[in-house]
C-alpha atoms as a PDB file:
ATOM      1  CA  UNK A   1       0.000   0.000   0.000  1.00  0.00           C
ATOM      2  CA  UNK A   2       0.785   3.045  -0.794  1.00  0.00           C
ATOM      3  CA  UNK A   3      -1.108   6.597   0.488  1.00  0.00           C
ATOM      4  CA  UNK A   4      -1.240  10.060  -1.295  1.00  0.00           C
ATOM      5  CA  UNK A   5      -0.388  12.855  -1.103  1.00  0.00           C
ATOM      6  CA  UNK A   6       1.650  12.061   1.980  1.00  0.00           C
ATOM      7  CA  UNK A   7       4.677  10.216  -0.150  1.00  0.00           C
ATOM      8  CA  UNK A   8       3.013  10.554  -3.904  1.00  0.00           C
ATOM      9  CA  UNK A   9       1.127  13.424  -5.776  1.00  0.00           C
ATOM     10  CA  UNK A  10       0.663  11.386  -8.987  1.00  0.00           C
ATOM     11  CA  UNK A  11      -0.792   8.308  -9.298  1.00  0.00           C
ATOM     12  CA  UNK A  12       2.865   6.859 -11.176  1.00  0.00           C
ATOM     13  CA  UNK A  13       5.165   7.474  -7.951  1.00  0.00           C
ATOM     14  CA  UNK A  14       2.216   6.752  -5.854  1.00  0.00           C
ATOM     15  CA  UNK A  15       2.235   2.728  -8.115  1.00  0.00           C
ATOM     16  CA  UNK A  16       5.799   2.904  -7.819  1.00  0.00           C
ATOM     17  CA  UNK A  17       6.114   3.070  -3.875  1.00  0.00           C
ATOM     18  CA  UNK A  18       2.873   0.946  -3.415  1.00  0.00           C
ATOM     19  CA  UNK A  19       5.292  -1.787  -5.460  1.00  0.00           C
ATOM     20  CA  UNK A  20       8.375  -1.063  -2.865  1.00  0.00           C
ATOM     21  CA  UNK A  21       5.733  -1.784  -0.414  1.00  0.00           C
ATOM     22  CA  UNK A  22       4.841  -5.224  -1.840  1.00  0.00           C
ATOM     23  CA  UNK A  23       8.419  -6.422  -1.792  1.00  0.00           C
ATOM     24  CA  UNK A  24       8.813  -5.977   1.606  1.00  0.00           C
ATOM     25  CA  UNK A  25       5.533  -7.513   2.351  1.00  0.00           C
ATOM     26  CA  UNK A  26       6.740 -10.517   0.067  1.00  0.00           C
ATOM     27  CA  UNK A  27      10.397 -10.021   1.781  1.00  0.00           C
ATOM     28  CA  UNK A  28       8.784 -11.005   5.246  1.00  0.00           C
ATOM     29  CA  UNK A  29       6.587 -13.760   4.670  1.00  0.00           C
ATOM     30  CA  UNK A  30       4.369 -13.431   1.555  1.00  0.00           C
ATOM     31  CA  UNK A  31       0.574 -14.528   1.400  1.00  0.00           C
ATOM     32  CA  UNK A  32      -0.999 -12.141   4.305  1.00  0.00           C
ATOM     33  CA  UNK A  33       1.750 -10.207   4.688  1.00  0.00           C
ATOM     34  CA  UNK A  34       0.783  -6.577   4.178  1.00  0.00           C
ATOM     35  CA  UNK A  35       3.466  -3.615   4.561  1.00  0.00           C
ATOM     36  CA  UNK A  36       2.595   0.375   4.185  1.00  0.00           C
ATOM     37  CA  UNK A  37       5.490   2.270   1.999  1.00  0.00           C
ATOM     38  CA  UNK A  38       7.946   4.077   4.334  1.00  0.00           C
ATOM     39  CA  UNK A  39      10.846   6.173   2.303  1.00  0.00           C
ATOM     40  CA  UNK A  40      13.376   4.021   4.319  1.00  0.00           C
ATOM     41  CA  UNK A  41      11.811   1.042   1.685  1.00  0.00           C
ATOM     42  CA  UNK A  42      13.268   3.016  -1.012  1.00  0.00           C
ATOM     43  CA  UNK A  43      16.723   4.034   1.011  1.00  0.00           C
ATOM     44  CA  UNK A  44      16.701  -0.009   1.700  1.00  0.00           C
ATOM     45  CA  UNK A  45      16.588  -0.693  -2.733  1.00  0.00           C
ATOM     46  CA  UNK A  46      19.095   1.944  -3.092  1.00  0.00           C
ATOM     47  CA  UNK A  47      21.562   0.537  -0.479  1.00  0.00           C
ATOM     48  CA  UNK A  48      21.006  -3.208  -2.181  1.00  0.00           C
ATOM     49  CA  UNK A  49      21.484  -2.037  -5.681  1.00  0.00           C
ATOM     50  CA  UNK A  50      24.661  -0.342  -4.722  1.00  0.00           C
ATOM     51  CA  UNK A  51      25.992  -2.786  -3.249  1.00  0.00           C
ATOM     52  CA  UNK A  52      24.780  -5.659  -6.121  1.00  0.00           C
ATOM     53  CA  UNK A  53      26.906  -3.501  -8.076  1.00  0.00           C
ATOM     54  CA  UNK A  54      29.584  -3.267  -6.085  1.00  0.00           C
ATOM     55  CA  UNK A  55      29.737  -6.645  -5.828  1.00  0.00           C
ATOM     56  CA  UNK A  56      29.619  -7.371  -9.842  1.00  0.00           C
ATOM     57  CA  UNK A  57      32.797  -5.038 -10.305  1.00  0.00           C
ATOM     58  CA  UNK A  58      34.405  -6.756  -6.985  1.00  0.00           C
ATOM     59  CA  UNK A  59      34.169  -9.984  -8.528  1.00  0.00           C
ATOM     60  CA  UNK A  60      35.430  -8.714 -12.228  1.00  0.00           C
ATOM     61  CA  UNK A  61      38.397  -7.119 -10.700  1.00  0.00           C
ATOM     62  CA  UNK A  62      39.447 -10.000  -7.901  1.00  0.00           C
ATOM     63  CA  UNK A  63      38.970  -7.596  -5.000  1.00  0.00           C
ATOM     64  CA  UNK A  64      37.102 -10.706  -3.500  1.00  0.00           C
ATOM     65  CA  UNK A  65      39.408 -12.914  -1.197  1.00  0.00           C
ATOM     66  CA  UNK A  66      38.793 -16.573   0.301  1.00  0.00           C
ATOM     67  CA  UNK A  67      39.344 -17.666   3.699  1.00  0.00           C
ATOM     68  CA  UNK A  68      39.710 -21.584   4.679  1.00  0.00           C
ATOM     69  CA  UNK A  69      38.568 -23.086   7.856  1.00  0.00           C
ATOM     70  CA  UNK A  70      39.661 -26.566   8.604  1.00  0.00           C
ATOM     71  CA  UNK A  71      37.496 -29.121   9.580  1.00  0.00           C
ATOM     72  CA  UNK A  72      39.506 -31.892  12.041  1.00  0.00           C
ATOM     73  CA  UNK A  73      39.016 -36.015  12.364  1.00  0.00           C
ATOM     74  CA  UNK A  74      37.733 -35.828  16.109  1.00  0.00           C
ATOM     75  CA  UNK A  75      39.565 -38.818  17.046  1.00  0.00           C
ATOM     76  CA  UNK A  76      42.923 -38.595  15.637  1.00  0.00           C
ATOM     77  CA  UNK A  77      43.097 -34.755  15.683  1.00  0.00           C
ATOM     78  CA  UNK A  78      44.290 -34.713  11.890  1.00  0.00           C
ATOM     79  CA  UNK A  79      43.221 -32.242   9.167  1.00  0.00           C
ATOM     80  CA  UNK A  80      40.503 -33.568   7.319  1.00  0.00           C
ATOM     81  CA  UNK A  81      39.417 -30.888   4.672  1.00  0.00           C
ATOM     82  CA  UNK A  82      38.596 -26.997   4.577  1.00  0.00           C
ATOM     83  CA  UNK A  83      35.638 -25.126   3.686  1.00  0.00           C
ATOM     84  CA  UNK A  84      36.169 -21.937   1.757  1.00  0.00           C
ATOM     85  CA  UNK A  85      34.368 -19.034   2.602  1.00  0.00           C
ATOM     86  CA  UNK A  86      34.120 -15.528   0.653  1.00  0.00           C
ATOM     87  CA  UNK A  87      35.313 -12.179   2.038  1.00  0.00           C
ATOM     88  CA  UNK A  88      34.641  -9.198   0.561  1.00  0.00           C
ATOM     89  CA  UNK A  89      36.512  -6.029   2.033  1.00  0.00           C
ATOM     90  CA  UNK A  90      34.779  -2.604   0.039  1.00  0.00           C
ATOM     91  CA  UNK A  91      36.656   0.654  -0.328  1.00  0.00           C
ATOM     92  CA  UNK A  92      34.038   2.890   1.430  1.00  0.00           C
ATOM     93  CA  UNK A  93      31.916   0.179   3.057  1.00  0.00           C
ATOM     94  CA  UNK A  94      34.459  -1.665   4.674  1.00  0.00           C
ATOM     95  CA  UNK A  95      33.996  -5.241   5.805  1.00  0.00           C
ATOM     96  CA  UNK A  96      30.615  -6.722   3.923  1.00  0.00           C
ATOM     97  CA  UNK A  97      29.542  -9.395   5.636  1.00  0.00           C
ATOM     98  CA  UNK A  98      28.434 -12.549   3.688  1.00  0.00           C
ATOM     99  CA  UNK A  99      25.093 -12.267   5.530  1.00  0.00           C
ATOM    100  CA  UNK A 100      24.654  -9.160   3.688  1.00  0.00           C
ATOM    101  CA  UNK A 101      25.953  -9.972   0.099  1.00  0.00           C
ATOM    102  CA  UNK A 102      25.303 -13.497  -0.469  1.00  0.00           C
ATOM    103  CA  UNK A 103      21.739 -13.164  -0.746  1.00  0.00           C
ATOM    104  CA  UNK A 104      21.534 -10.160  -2.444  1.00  0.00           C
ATOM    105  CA  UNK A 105      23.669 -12.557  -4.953  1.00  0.00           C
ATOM    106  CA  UNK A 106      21.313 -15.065  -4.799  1.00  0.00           C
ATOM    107  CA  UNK A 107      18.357 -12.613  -5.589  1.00  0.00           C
ATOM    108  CA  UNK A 108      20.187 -11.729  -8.682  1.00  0.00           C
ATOM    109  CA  UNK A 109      22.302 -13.074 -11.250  1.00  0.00           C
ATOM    110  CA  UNK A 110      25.592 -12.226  -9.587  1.00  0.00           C
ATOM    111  CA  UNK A 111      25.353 -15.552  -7.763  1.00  0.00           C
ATOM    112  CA  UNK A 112      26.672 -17.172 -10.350  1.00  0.00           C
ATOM    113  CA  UNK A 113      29.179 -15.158 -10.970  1.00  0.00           C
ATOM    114  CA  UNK A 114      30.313 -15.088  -7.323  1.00  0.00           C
ATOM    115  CA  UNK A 115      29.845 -19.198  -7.171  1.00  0.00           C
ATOM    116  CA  UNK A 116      32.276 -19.684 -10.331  1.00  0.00           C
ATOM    117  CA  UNK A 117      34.474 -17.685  -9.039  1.00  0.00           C
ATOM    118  CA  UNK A 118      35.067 -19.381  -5.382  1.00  0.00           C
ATOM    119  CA  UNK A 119      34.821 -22.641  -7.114  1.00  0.00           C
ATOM    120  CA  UNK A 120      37.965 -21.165  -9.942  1.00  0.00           C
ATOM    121  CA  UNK A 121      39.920 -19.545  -6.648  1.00  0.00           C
ATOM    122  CA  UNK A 122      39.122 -22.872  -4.102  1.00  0.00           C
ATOM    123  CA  UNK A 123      40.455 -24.770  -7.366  1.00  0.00           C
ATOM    124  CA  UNK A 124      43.590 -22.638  -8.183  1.00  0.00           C
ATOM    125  CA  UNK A 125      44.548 -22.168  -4.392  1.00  0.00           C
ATOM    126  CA  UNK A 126      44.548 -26.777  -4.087  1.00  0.00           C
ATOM    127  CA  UNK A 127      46.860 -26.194  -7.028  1.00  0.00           C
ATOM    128  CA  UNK A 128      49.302 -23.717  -5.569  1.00  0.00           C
ATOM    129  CA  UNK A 129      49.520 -26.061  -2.324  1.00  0.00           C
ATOM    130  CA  UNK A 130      50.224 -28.816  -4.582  1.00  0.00           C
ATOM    131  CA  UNK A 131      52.834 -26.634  -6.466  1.00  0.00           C
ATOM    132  CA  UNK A 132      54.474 -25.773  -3.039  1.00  0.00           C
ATOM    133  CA  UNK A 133      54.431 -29.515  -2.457  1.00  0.00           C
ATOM    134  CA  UNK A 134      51.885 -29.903   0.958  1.00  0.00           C
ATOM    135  CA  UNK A 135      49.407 -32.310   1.239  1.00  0.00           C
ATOM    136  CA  UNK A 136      45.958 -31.492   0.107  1.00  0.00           C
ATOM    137  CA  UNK A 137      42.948 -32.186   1.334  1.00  0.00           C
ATOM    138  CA  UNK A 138      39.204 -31.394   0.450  1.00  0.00           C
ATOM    139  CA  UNK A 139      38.186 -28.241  -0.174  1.00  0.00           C
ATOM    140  CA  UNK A 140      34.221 -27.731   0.374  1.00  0.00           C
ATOM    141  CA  UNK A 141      32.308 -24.930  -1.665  1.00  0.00           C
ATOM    142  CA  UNK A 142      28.833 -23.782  -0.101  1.00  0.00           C
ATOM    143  CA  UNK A 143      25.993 -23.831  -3.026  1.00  0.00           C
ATOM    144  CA  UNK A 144      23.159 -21.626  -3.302  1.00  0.00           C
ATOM    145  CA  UNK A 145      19.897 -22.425  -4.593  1.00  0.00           C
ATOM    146  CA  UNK A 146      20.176 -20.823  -7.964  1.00  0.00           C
ATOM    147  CA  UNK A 147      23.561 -22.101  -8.424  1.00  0.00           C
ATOM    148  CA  UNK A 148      21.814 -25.809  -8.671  1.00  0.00           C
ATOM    149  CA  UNK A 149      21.567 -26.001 -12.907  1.00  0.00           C
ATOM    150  CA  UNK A 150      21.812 -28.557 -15.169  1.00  0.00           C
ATOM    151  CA  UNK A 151      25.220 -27.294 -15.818  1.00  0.00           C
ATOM    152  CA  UNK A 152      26.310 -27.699 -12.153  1.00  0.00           C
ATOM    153  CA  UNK A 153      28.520 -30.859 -13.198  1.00  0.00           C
ATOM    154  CA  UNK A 154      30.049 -29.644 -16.025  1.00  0.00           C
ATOM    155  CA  UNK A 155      31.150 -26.268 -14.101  1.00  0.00           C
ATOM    156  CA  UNK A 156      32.345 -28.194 -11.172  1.00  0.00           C
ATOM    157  CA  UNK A 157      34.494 -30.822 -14.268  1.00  0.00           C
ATOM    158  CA  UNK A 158      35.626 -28.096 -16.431  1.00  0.00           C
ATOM    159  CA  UNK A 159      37.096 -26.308 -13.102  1.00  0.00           C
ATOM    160  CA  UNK A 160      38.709 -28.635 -11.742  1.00  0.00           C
ATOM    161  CA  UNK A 161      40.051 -29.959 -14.926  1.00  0.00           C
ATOM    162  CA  UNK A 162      41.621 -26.568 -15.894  1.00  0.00           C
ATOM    163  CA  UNK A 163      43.445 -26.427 -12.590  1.00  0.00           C
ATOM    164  CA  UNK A 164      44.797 -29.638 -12.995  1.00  0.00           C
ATOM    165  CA  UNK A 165      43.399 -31.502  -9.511  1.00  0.00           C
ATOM    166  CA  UNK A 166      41.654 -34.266  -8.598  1.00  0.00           C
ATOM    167  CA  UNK A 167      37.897 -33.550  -9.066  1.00  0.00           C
ATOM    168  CA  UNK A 168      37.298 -35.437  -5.448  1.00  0.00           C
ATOM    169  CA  UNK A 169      39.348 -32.568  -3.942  1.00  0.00           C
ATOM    170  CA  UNK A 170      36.090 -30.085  -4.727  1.00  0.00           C
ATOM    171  CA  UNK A 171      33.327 -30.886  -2.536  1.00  0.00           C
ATOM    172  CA  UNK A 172      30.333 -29.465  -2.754  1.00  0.00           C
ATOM    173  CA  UNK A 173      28.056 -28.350   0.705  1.00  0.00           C
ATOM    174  CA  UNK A 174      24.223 -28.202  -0.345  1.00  0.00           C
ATOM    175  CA  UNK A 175      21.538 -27.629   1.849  1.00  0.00           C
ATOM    176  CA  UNK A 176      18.152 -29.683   2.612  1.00  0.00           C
ATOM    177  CA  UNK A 177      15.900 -26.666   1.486  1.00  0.00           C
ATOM    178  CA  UNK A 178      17.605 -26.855  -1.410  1.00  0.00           C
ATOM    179  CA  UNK A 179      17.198 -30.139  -2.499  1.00  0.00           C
ATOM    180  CA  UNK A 180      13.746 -30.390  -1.264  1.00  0.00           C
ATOM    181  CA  UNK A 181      12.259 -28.361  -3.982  1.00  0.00           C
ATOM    182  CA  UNK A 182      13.348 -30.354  -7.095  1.00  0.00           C
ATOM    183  CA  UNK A 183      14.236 -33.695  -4.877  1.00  0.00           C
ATOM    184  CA  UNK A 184      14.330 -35.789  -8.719  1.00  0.00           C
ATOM    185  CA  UNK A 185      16.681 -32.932 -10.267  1.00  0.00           C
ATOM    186  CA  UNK A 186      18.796 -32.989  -7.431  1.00  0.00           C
ATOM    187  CA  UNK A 187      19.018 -37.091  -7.402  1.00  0.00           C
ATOM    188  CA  UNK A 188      19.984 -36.566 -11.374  1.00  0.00           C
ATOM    189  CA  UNK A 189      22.310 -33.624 -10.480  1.00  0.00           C
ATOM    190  CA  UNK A 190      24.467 -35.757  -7.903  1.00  0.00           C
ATOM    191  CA  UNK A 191      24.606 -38.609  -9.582  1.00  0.00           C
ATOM    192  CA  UNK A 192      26.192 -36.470 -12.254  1.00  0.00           C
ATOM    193  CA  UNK A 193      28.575 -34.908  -9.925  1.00  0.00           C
ATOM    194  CA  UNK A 194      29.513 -37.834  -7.904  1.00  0.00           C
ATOM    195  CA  UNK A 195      30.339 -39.814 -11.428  1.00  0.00           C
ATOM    196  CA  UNK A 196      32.488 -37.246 -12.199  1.00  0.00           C
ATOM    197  CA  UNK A 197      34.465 -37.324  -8.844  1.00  0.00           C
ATOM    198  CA  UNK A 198      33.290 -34.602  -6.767  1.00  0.00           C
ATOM    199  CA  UNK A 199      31.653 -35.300  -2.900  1.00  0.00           C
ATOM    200  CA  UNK A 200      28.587 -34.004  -1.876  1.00  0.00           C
ATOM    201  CA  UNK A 201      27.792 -33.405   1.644  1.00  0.00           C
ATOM    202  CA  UNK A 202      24.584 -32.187   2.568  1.00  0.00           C
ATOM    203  CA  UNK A 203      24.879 -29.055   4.724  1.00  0.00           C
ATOM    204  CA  UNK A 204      22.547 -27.738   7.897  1.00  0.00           C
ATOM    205  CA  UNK A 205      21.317 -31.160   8.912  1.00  0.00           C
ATOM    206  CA  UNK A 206      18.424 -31.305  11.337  1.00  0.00           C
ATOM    207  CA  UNK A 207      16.923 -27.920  10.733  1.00  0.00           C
ATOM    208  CA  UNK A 208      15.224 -28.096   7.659  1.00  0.00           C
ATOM    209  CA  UNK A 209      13.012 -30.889   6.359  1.00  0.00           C
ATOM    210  CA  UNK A 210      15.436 -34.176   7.337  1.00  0.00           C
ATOM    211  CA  UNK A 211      13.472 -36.153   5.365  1.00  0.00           C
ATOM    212  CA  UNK A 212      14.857 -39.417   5.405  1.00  0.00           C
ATOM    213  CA  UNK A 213      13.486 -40.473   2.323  1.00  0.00           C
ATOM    214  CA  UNK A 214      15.274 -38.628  -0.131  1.00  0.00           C
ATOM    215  CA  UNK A 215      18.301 -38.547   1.928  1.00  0.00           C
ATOM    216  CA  UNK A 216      18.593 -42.317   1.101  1.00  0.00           C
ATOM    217  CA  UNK A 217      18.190 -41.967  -2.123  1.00  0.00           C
ATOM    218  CA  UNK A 218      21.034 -39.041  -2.711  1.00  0.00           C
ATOM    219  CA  UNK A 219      24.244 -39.490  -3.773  1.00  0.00           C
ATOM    220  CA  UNK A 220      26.134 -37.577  -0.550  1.00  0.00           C
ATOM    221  CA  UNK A 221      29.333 -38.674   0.812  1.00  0.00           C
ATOM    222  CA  UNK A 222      28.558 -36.756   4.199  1.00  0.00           C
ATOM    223  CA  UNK A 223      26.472 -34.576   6.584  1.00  0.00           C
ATOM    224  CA  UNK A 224      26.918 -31.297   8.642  1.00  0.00           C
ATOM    225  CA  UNK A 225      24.848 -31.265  11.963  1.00  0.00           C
ATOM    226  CA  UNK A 226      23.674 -27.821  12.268  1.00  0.00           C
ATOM    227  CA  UNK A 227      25.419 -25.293  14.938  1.00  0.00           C
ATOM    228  CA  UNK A 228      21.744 -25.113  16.160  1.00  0.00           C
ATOM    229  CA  UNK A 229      22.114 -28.523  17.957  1.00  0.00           C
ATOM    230  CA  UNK A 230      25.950 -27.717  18.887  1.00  0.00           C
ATOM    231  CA  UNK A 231      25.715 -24.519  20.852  1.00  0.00           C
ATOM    232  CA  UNK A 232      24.090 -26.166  24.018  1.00  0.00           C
ATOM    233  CA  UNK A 233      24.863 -29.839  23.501  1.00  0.00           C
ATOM    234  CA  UNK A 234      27.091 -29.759  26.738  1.00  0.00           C
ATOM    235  CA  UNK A 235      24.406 -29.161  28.715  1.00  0.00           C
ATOM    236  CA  UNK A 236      21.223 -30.749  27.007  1.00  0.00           C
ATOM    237  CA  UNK A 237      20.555 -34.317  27.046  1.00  0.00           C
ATOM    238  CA  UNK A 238      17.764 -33.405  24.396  1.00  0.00           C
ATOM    239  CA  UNK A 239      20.657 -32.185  21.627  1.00  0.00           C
ATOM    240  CA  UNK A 240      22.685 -34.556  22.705  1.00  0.00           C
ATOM    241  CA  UNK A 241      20.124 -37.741  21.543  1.00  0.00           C
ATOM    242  CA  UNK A 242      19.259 -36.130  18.522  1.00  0.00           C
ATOM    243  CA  UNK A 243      22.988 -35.685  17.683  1.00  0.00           C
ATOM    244  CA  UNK A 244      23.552 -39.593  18.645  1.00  0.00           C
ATOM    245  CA  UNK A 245      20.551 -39.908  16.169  1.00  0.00           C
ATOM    246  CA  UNK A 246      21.977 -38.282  13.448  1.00  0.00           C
ATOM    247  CA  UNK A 247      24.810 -40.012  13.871  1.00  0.00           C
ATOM    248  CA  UNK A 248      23.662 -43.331  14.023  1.00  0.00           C
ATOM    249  CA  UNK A 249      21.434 -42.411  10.862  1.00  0.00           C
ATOM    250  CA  UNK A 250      24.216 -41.359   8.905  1.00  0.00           C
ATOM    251  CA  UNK A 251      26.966 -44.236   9.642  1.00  0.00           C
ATOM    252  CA  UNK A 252      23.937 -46.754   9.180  1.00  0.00           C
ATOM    253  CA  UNK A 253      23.764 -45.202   5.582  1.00  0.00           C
ATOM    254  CA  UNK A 254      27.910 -45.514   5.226  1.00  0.00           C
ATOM    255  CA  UNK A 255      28.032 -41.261   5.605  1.00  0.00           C
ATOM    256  CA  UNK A 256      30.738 -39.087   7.713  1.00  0.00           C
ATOM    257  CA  UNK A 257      29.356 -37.067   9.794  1.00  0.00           C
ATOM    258  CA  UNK A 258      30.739 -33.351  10.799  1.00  0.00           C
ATOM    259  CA  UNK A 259      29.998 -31.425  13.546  1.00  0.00           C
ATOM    260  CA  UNK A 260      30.150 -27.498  12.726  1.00  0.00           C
ATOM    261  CA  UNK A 261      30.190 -24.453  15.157  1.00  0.00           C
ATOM    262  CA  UNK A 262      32.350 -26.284  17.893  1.00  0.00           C
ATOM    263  CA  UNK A 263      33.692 -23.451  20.432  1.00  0.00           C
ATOM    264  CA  UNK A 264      34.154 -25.222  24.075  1.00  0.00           C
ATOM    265  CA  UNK A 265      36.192 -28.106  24.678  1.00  0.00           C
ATOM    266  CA  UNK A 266      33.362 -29.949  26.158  1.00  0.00           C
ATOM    267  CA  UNK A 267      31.337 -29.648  22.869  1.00  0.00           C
ATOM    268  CA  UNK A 268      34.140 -31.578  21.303  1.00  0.00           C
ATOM    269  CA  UNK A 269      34.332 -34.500  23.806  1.00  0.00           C
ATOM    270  CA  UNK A 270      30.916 -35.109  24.268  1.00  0.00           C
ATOM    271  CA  UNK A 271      30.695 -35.309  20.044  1.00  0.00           C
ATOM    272  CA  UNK A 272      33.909 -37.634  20.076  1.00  0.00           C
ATOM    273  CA  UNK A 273      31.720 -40.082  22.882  1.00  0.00           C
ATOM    274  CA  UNK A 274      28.995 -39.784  20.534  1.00  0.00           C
ATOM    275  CA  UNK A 275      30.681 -41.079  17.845  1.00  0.00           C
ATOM    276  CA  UNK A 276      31.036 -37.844  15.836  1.00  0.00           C
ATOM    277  CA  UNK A 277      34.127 -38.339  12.582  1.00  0.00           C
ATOM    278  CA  UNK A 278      34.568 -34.360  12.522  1.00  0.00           C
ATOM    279  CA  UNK A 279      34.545 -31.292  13.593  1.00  0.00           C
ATOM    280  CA  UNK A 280      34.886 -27.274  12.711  1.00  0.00           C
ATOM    281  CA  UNK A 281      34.593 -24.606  14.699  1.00  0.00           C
ATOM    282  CA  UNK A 282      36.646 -21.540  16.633  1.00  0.00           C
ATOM    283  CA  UNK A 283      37.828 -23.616  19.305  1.00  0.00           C
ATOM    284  CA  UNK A 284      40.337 -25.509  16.706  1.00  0.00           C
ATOM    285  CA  UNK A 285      40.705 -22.571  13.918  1.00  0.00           C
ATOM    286  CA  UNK A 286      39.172 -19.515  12.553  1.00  0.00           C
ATOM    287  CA  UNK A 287      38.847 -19.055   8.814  1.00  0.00           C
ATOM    288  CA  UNK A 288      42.791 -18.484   7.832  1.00  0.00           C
ATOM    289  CA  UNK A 289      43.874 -16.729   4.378  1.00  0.00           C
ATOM    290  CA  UNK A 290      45.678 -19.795   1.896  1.00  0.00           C
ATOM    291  CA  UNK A 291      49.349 -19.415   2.681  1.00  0.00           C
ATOM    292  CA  UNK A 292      48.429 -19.401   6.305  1.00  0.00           C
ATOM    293  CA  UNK A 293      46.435 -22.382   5.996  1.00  0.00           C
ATOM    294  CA  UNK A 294      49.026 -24.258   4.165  1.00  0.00           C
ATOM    295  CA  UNK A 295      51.837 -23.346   5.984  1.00  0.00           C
ATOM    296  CA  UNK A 296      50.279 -24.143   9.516  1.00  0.00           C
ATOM    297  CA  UNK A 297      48.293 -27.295   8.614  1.00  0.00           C
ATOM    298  CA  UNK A 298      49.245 -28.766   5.083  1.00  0.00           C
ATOM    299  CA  UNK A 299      53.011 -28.284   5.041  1.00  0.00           C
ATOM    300  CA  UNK A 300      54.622 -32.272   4.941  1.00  0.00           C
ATOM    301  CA  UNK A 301      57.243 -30.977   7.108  1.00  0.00           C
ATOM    302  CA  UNK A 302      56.014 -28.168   8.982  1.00  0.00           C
ATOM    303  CA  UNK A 303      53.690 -28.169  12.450  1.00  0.00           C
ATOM    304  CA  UNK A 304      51.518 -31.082  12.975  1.00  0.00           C
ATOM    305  CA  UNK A 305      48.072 -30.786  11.437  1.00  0.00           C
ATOM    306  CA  UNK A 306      46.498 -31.647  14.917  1.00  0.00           C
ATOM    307  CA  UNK A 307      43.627 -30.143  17.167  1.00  0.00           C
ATOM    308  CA  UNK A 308      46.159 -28.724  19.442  1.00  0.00           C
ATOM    309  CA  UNK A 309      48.149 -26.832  16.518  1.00  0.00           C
ATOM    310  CA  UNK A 310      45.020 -24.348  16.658  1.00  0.00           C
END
């Protein structure tokens, strides 16, 4: 909705804001959502179209960096893979959080541009360790919802190939709302990618749908309990069964199970009792630039890539 002549003195600006208005009615919820215009609606549009911009040129100029944060085997304390995650530092803005620019990417085009290039810079930095002669491991790449296209597997193939590394050094981190939607394309989909090499680990477990059904029929190589069912497993015997659950689910169906947001030692013994394979979090490492990450934890001859070395 939209009122005149308080924001509008023709009935074209008056249409105009009464649309604003229906975006952020859509924005928080949809059906029976109703929202008034307020001029911070259009301050709101500006501020995401400059920054969707932004963005666009960040990306065509490499002013985007990744960070890697390792994920550890709980029992033997040894590096097991990394998950790359974008940073985006802007000349006037400063820091841009990913909360704040990944879905603005996802609302627009510029996803894919942002997703090829984290998969092209996660693929070129696995090549530079193996150039510098450490041991690699994993590398996971988060997927977004519109990033999930019939020409997923040939991105993720043509990628890796050009780099020159083993295609089961990519894995890919997908989330249950997003295979939910299109549960047959995303069977066909990961078939594709798993025949090609690639992993698959399905990411968020437990808060979305955790529908059992088409989690059997998927071709994943692992899941990530949600942080949701971390933060207070210590003290809850309720997250702590469900965790025991998951992980009995998953081992029953021959998948790896990683634990993610792990920040108190007692977090990370209880999931080792429970028979937990990994685990991320800030109690073993925060996200680390490349050389940092290789020198500290992928070097053959360098410090031990062990829990402690955090």
């Amino acid at each position: 909705m939209s009122v005149g002549p308080d924001y509008a003195v023709d009935a074209e600006r008056l249409l105009r804001r009464a649309d604003l208005a229906m975006h952020a009615a859509k924005d928080a919820g949809g059906r029976g959502e109703s929202r008034l215009y307020d001029p911070a609606m259009g301050e709101r549009i500006r501020d995401r179209l400059f920054v969707e911009t932004s963005l666009r040129e960040a990306i065509a100029k490499g002013e985007l960096r990744l960070v890697y944060q390792p994920k550890f085997a709980l029992g033997s304390g040894e590096v097991t893979g990394l998950e790359a995650l974008a940073r985006w530092r802007h000349p006037t803005l400063g820091e841009v959080s990913p909360s704040v620019f990944i879905p603005i990417a996802e609302e627009s085009d510029a996803i894919h541009e942002l997703g090829a290039w984290v998969l092209g810079e996660a693929c070129g930095q696995l090549a530079r360790w193996e150039k510098a002669g450490h041991s690699c491991v994993p590398v996971a790449v988060n997927l977004s919802a519109p990033q999930f296209t019939a020409d997923l597997p040939r991105l993720v193939a043509e990628t890796t190939r050009a780099h020159a590394i083993a295609p089961d050094l990519i894995e890919l981190e997908v989330t249950e709302s997003l295979l939910i939607k299109s549960p047959e394309t995303a069977r066909r989909l990961l078939q594709q990618i798993a025949a090609r090499g690639s992993r698959v680990v399905l990411d968020d477990f437990g808060v979305g749908y955790s529908s059992l059904g088409y989690v059997k029929q998927l071709d994943l190589h692992g899941i990530k309990i949600d942080r949701t069912f971390i933060r207070d497993l210590a003290g809850s015997r309720r997250d702590a069964a469900i965790v025991k659950a998951i992980v009995g689910l998953a081992h029953g169906l021959g998948l790896r199970v990683v634990a993610e947001g792990i920040e108190q030692q007692a977090q990370a013994d209880l999931l080792k009792d429970l028979g937990c394979d990994e685990g991320q979090g800030f109690l073993f490492c925060r996200p680390l630039p490349g050389e940092e990450i290789g020198g500290k934890y992928l070097a053959r001859h360098g410090a031990p890539a062990a829990l402690l070395a955090g």
